[in-house]
N, C-alpha and C. Protein backbone atom coordinates (compact mmCIF):
# COMPACT_ATOMS: atom_id res chain seq x y z
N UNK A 1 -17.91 -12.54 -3.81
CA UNK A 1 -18.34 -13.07 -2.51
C UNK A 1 -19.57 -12.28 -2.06
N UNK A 2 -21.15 -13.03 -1.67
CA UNK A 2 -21.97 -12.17 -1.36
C UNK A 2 -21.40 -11.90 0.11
N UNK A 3 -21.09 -12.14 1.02
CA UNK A 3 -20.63 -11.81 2.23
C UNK A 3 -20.58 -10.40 2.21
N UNK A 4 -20.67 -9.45 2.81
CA UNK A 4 -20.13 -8.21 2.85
C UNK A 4 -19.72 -8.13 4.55
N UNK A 5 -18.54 -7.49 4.27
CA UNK A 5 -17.66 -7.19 5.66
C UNK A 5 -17.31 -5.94 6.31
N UNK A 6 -18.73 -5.84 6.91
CA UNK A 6 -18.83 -4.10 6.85
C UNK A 6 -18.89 -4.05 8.00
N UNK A 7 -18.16 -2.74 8.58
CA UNK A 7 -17.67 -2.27 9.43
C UNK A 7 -16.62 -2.46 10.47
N UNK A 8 -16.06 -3.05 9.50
CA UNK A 8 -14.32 -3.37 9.81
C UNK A 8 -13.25 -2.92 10.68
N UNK A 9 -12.22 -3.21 11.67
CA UNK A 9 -11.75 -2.55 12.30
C UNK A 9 -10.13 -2.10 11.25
N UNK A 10 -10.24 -1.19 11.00
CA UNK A 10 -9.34 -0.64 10.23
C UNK A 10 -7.69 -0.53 11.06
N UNK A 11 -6.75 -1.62 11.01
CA UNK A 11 -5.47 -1.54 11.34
C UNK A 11 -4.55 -1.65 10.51
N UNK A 12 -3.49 -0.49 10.57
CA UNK A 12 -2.46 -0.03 9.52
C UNK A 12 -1.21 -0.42 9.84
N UNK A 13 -0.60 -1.50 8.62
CA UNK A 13 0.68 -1.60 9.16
C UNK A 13 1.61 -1.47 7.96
N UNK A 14 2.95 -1.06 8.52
CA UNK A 14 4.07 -0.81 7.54
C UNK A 14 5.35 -1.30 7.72
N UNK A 15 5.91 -1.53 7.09
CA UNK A 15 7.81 -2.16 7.00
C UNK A 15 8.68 -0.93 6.70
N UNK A 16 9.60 -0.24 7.59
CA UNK A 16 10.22 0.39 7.09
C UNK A 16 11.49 -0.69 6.94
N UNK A 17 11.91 -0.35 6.06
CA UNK A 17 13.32 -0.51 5.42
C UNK A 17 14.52 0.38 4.84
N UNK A 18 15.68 0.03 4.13
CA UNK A 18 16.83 0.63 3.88
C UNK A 18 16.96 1.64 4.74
N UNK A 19 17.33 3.12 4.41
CA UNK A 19 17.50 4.05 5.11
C UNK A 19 17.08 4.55 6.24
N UNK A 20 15.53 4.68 5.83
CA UNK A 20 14.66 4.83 6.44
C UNK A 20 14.72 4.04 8.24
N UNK A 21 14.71 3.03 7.45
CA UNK A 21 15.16 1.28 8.38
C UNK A 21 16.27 1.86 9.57
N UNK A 22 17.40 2.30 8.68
CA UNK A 22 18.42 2.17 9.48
C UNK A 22 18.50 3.10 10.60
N UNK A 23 17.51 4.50 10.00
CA UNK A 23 18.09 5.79 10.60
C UNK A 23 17.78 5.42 12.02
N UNK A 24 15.97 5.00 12.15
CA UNK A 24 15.12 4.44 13.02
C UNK A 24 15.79 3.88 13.90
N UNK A 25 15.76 2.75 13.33
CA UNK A 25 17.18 1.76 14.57
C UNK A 25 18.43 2.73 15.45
N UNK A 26 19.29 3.36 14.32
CA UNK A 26 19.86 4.22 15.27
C UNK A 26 19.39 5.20 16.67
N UNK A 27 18.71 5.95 15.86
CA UNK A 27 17.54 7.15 16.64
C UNK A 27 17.09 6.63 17.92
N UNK A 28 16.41 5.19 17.70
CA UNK A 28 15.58 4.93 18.46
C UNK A 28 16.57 4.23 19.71
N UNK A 29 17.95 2.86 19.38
CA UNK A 29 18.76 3.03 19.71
C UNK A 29 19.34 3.40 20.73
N UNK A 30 19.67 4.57 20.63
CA UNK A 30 20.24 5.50 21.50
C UNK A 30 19.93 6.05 22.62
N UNK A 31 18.24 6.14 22.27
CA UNK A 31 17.30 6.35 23.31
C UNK A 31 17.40 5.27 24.56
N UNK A 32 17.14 3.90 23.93
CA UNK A 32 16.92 2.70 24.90
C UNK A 32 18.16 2.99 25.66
N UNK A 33 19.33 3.08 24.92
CA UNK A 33 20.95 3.01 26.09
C UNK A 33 20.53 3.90 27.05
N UNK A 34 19.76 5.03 27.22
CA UNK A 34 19.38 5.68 28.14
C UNK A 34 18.66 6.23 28.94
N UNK A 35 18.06 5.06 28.70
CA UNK A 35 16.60 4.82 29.44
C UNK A 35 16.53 3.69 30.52
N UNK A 36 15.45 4.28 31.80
CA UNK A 36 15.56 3.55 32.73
C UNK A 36 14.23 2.36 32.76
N UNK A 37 14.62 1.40 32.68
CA UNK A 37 12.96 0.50 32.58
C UNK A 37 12.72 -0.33 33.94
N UNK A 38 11.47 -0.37 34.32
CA UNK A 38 11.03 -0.49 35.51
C UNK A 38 9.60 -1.15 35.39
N UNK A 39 9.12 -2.47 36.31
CA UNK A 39 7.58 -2.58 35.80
C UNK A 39 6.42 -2.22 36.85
N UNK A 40 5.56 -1.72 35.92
CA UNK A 40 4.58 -1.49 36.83
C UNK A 40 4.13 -2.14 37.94
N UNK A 41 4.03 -1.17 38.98
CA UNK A 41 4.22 -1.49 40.57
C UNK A 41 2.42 -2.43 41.23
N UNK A 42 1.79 -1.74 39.91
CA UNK A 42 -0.03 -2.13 40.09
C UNK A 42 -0.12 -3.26 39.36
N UNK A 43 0.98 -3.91 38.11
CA UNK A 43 0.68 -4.96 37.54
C UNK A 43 0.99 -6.35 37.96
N UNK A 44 0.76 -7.44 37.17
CA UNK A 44 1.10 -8.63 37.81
C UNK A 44 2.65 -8.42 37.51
N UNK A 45 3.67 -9.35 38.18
CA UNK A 45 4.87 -9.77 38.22
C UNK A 45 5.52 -9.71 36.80
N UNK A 46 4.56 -11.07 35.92
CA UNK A 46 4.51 -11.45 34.83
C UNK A 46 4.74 -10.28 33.80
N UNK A 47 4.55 -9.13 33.79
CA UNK A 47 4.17 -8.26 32.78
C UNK A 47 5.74 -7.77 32.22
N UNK A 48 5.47 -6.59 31.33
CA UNK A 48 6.71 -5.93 30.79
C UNK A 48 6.94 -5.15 31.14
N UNK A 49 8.61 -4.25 31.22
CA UNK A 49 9.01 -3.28 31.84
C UNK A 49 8.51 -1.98 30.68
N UNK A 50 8.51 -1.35 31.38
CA UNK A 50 8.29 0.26 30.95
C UNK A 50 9.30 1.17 31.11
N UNK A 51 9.41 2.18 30.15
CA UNK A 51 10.42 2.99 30.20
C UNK A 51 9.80 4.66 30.92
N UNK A 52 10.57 5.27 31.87
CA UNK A 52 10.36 6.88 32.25
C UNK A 52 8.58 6.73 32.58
N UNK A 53 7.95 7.59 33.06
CA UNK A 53 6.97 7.71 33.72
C UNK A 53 5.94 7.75 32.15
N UNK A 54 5.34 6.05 31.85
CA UNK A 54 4.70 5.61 30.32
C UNK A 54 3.78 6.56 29.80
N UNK A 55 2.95 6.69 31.14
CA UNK A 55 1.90 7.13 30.57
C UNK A 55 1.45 8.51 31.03
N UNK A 56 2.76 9.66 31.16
CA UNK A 56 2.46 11.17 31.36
C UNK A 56 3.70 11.37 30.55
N UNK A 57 4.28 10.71 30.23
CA UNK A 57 5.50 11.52 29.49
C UNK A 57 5.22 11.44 27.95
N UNK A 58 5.89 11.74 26.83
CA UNK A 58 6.13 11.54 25.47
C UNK A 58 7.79 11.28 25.56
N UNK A 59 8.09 10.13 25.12
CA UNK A 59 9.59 9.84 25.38
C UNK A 59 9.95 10.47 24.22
N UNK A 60 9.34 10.10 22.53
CA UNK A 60 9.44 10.18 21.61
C UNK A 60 10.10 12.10 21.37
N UNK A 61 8.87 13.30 21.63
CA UNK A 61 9.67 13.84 21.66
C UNK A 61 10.42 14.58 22.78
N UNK A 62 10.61 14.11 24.17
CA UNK A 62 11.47 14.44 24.98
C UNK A 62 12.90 13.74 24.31
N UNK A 63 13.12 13.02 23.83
CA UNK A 63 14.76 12.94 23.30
C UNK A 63 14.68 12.84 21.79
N UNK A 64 13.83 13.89 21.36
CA UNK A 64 13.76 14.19 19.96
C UNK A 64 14.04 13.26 19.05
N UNK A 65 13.00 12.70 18.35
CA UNK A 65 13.39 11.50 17.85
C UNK A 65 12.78 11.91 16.66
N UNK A 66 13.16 12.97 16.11
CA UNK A 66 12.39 13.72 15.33
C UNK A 66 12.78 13.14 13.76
N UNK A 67 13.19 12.09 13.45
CA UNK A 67 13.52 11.22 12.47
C UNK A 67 11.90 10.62 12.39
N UNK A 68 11.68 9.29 13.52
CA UNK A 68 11.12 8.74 13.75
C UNK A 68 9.68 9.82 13.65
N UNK A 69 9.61 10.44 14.25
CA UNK A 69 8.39 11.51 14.13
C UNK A 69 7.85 12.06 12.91
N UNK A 70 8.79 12.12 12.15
CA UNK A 70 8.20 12.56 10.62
C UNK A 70 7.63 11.55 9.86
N UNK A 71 8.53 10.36 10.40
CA UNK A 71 8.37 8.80 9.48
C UNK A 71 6.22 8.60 10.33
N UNK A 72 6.59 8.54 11.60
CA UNK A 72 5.14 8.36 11.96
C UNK A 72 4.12 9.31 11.60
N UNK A 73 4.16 10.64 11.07
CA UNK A 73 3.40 11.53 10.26
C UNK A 73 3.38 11.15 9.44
N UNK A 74 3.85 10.80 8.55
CA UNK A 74 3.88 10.32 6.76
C UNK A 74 2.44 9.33 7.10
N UNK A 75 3.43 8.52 8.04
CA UNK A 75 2.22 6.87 7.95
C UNK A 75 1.17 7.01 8.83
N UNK A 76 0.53 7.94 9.93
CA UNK A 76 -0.60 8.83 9.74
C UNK A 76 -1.38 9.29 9.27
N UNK A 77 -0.92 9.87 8.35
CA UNK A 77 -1.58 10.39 7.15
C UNK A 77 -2.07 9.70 6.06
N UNK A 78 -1.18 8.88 5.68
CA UNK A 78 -1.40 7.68 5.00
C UNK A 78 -2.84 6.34 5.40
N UNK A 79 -2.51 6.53 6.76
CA UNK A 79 -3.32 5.63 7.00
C UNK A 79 -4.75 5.98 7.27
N UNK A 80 -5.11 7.73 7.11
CA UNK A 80 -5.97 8.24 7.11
C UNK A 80 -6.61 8.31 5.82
N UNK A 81 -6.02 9.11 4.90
CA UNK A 81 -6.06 8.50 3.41
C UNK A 81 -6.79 7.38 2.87
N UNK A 82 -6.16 6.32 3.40
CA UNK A 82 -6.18 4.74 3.11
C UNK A 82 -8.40 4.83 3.43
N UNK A 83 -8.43 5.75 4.96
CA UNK A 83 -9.87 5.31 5.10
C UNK A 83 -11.04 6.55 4.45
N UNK A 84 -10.29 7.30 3.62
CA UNK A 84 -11.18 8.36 2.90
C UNK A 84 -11.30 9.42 4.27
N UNK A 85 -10.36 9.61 5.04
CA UNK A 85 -11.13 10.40 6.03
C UNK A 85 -10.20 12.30 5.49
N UNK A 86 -11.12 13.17 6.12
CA UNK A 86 -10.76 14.42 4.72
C UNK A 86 -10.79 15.87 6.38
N UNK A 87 -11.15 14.78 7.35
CA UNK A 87 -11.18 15.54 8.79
C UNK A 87 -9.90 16.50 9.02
N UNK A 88 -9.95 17.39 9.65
CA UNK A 88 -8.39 18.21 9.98
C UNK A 88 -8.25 16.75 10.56
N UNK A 89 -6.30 17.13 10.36
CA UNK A 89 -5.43 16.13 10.84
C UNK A 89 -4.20 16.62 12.03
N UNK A 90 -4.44 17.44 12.80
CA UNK A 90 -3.73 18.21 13.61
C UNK A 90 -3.85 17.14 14.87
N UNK A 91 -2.74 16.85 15.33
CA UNK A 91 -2.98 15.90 16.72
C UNK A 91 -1.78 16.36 17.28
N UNK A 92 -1.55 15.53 18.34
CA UNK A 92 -0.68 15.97 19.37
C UNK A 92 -0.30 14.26 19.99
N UNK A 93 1.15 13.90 20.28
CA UNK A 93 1.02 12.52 20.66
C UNK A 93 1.00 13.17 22.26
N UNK A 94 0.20 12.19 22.84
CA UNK A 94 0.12 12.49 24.64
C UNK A 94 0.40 11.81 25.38
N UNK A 95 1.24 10.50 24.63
CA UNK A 95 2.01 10.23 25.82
C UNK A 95 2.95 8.85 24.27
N UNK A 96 4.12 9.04 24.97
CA UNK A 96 4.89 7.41 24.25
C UNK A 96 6.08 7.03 25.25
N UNK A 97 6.06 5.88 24.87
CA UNK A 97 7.28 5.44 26.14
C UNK A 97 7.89 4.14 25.18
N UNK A 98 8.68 3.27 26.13
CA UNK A 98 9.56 2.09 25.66
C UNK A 98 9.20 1.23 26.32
N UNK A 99 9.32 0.14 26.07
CA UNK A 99 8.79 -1.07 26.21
C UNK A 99 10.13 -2.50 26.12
N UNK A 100 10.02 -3.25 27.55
CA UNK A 100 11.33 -4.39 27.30
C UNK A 100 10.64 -5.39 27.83
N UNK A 101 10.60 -5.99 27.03
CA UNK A 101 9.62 -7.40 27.28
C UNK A 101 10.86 -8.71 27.25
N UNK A 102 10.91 -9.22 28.69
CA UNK A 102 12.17 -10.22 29.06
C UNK A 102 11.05 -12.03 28.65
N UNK A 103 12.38 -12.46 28.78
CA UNK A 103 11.60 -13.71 28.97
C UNK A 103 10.51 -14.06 30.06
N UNK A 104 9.71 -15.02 30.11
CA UNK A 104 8.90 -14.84 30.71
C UNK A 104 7.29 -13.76 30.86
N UNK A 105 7.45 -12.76 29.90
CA UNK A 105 6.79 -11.37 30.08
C UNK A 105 6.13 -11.37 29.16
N UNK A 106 4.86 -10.29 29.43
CA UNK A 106 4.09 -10.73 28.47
C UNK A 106 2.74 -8.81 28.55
N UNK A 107 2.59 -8.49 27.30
CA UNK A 107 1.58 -7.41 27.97
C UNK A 107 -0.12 -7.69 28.11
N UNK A 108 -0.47 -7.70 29.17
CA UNK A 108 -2.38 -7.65 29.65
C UNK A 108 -3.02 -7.17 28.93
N UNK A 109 -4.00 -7.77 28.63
CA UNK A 109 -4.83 -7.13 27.38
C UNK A 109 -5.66 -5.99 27.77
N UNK A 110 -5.26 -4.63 27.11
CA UNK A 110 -5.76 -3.32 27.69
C UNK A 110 -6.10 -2.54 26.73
N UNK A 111 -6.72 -1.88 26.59
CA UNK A 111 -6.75 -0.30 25.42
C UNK A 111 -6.41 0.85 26.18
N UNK A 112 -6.40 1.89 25.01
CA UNK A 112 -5.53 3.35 25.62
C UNK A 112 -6.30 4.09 25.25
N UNK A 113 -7.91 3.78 25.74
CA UNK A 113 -8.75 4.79 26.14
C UNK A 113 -9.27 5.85 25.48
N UNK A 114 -9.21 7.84 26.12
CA UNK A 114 -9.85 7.95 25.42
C UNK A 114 -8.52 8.79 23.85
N UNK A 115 -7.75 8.43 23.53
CA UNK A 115 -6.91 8.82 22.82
C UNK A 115 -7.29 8.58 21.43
N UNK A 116 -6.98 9.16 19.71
CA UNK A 116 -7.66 8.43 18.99
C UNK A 116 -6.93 7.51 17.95
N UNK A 117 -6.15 7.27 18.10
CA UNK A 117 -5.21 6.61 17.95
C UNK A 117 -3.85 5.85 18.24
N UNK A 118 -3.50 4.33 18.41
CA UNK A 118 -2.88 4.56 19.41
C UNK A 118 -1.68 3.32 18.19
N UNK A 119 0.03 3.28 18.91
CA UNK A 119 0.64 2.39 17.57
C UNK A 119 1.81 1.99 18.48
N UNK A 120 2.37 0.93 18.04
CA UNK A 120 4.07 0.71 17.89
C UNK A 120 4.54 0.38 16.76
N UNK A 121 6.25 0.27 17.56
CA UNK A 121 7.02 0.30 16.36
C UNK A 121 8.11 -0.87 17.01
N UNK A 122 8.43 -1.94 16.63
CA UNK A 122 9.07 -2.60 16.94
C UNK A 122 10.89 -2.58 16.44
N UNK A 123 11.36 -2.38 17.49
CA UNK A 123 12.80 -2.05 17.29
C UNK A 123 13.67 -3.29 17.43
N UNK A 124 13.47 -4.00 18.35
CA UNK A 124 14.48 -5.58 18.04
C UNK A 124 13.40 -6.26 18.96
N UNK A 125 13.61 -7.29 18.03
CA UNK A 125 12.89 -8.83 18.23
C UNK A 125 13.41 -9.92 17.20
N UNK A 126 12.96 -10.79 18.08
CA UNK A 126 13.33 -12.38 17.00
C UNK A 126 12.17 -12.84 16.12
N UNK A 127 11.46 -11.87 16.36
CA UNK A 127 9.91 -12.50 15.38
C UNK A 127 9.52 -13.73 16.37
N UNK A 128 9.65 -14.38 17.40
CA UNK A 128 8.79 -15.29 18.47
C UNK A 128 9.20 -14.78 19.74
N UNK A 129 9.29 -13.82 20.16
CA UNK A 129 9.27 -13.41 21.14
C UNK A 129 8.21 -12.81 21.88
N UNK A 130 7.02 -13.10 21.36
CA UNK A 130 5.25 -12.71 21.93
C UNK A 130 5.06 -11.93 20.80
N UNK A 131 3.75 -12.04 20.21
CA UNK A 131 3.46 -11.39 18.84
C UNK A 131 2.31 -10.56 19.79
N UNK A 132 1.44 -9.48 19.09
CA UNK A 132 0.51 -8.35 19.17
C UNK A 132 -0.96 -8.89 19.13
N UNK A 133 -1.41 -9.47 19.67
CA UNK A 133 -3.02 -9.46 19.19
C UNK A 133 -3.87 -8.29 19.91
N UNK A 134 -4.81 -8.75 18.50
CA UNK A 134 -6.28 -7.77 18.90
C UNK A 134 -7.37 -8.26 18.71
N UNK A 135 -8.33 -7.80 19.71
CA UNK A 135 -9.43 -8.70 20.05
C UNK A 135 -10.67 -8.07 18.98
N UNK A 136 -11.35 -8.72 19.20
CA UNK A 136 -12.53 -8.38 17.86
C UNK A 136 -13.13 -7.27 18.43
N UNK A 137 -13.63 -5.66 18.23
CA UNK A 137 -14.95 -5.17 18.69
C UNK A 137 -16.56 -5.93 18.69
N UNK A 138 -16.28 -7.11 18.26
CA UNK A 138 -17.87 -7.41 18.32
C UNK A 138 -17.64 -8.77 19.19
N UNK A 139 -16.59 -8.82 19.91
CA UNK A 139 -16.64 -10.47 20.68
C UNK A 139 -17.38 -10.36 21.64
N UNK A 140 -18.14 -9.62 22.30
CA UNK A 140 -19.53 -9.01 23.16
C UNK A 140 -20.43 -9.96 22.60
N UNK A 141 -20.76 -9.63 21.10
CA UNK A 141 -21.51 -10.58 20.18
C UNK A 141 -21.45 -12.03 20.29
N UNK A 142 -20.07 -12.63 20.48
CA UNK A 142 -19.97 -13.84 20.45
C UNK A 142 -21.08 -14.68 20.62
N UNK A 143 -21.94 -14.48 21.92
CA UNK A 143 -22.98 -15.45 21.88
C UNK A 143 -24.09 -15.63 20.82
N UNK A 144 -24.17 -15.25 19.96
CA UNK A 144 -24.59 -15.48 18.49
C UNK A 144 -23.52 -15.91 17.96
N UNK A 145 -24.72 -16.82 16.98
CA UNK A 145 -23.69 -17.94 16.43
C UNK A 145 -23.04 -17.57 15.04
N UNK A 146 -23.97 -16.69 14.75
CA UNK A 146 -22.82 -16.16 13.67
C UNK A 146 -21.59 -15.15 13.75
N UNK A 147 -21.97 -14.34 15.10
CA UNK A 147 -20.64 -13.82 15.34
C UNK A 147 -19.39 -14.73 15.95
N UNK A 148 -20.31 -15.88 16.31
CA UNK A 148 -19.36 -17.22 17.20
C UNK A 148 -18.63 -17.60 16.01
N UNK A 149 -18.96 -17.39 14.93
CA UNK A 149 -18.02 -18.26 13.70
C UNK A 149 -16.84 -17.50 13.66
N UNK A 150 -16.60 -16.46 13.79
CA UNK A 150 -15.61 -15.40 13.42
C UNK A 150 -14.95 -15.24 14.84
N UNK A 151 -13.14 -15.36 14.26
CA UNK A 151 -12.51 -15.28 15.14
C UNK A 151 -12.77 -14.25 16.59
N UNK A 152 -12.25 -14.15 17.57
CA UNK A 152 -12.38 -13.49 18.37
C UNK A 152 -10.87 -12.58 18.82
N UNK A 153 -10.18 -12.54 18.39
CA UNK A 153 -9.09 -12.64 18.46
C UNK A 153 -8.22 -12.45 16.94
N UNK A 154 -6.96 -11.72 16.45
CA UNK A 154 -5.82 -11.64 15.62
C UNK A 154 -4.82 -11.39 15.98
N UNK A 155 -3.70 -12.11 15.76
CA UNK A 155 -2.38 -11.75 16.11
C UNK A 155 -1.17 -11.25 14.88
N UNK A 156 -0.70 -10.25 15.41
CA UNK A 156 0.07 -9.45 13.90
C UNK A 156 1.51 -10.17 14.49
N UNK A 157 2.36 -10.45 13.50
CA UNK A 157 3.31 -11.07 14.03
C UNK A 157 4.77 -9.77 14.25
N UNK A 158 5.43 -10.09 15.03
CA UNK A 158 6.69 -8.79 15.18
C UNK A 158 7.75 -9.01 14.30
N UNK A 159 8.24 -7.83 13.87
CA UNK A 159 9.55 -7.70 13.28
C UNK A 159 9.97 -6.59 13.15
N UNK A 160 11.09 -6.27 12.91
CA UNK A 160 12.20 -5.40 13.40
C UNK A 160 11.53 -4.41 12.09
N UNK A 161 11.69 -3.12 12.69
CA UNK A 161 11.01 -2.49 11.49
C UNK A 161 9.44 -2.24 11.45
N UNK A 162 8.99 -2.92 11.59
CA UNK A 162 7.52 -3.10 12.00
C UNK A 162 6.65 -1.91 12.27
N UNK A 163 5.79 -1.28 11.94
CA UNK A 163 4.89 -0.11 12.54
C UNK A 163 3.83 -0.10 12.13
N UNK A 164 2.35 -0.13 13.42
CA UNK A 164 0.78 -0.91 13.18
C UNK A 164 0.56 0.59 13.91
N UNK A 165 -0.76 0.94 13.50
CA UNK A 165 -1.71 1.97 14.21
C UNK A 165 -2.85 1.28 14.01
N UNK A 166 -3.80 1.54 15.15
CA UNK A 166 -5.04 1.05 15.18
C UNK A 166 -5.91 2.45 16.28
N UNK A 167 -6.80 2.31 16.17
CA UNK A 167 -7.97 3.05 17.18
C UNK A 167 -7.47 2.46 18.44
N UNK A 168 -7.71 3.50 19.02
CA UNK A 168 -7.10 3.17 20.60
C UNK A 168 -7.52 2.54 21.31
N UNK A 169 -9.26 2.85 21.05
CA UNK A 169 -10.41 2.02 22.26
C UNK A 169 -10.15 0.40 22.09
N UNK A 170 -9.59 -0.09 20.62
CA UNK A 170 -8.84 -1.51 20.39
C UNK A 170 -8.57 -2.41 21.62
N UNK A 171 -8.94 -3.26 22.49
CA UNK A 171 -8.36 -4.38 22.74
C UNK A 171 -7.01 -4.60 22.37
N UNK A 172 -6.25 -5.03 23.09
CA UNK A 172 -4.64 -5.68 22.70
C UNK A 172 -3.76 -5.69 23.65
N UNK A 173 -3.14 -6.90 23.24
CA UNK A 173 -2.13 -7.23 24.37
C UNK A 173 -0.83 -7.84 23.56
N UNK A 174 0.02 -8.85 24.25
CA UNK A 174 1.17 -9.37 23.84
C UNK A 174 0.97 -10.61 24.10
N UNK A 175 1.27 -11.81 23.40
CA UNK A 175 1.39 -12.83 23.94
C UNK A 175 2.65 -13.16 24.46
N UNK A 176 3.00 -14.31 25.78
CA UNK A 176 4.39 -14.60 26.78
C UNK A 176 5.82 -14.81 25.74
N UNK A 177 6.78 -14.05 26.19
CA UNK A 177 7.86 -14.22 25.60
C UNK A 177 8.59 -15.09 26.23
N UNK A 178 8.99 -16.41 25.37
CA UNK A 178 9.13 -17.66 25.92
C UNK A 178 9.94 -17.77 25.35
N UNK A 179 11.13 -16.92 24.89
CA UNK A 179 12.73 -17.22 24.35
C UNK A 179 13.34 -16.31 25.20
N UNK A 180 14.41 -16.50 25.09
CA UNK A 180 15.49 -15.78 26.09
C UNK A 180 16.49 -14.45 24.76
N UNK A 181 15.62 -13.84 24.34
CA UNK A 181 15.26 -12.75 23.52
C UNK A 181 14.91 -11.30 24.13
N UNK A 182 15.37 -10.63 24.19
CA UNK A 182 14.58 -9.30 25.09
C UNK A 182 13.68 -8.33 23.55
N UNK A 183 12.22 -8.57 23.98
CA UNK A 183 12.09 -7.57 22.56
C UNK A 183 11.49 -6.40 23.18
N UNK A 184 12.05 -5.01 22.39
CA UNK A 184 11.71 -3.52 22.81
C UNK A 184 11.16 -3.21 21.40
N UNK A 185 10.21 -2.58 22.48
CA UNK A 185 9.17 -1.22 21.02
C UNK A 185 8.91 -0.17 21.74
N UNK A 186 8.44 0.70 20.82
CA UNK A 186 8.16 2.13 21.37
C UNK A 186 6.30 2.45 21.17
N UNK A 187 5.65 2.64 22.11
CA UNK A 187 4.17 2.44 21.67
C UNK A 187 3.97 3.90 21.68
N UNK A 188 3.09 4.80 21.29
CA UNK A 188 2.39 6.21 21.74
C UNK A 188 0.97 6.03 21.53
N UNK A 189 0.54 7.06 21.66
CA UNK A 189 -0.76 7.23 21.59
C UNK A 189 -0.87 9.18 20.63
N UNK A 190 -2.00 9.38 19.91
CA UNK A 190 -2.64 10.39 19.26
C UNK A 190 -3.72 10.76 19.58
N UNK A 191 -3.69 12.28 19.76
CA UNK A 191 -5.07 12.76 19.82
C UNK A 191 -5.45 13.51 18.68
N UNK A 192 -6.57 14.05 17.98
CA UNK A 192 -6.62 14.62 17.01
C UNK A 192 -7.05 16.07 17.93
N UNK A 193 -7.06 17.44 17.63
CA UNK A 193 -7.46 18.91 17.93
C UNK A 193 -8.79 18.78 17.45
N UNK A 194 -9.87 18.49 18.23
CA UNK A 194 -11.64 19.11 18.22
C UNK A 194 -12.03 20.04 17.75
């Protein structure tokens, strides 16, 4: 193909399964039974609940989910790998929370700023219960017609097991959950040490 497709937005995704699969589910689990979810008081109606104070806490390791934490280092690393990058890899997550998206609900299309990496992990869903999109970095461009040819917009679809990292400054939202399905994930965010 002469096309060349350069400068790509690089998003990493993985299936855990068997063990791995199961431990997760438990771990993670246990957490939700004890967690309080509540929706943002600044957002529309429409939106999804949030778990414990989202975006100053780390839920992940305030109830040590230190299963889940190693599994998201592996695939970190991996997904650094994947882009030849050879940078120290020392980060710190600075904030993760839970996420319950009811019928009706849906998440606003936002990024997580200045963090450098940001992911979920989907813990139960029906696979149509609002899938993940992300918006293009070059839909600014759109008004050229050759960037007009190319989507503006991708949607990753959900499933149980599920875990995507992308750059944080990313665009993304949820599309409306229009089954009577409740789906929960756990999102964080990464910083790397300067």
């Amino acid at each position: 193909m002469p096309t060349h497709a350069w400068f790509p937005t690089p998003i990493y995704t993985t299936q855990l399964e068997g063990v791995e699969f199961q431990s997760v589910q438990t771990e993670l689990s246990n957490v939700i039974d004890n967690s309080v979810f509540s929706q943002n008081p600044n957002w529309a109606l429409d939106t999804h609940e949030l778990s414990g104070d989202a975006f100053s806490d780390d839920s992940l390791s305030k109830f040590e989910c230190n299963h889940f934490l190693k599994i998201l280092d592996k695939h970190v690393n991996l997904y650094l790998d994947d882009l030849d990058c050879h940078l120290d890899r020392q980060y710190v997550i600075t904030q993760s929370w839970f996420t319950k998206t009811k019928n009706g609900k849906y998440a606003h299309r936002h990024d997580h700023g200045a963090n450098d990496i940001s992911g979920v992990y989907y813990l139960k869903t029906n696979q149509h219960d609002g899938n993940l999109y992300f918006e293009s970095l070059n839909r600014p461009l759109s008004s050229n017609f050759v960037f007009g040819c190319i989507p503006a917009e991708q949607e990753l679809p959900s499933k149980e097991g599920l875990m995507a990292l992308w750059p944080s400054m990313l665009n993304h939202g949820t599309r409306t959950n229009n089954t009577d399905h409740e789906r929960i994930s756990v999102s964080f965010n990464l910083q790397f040490m300067k």
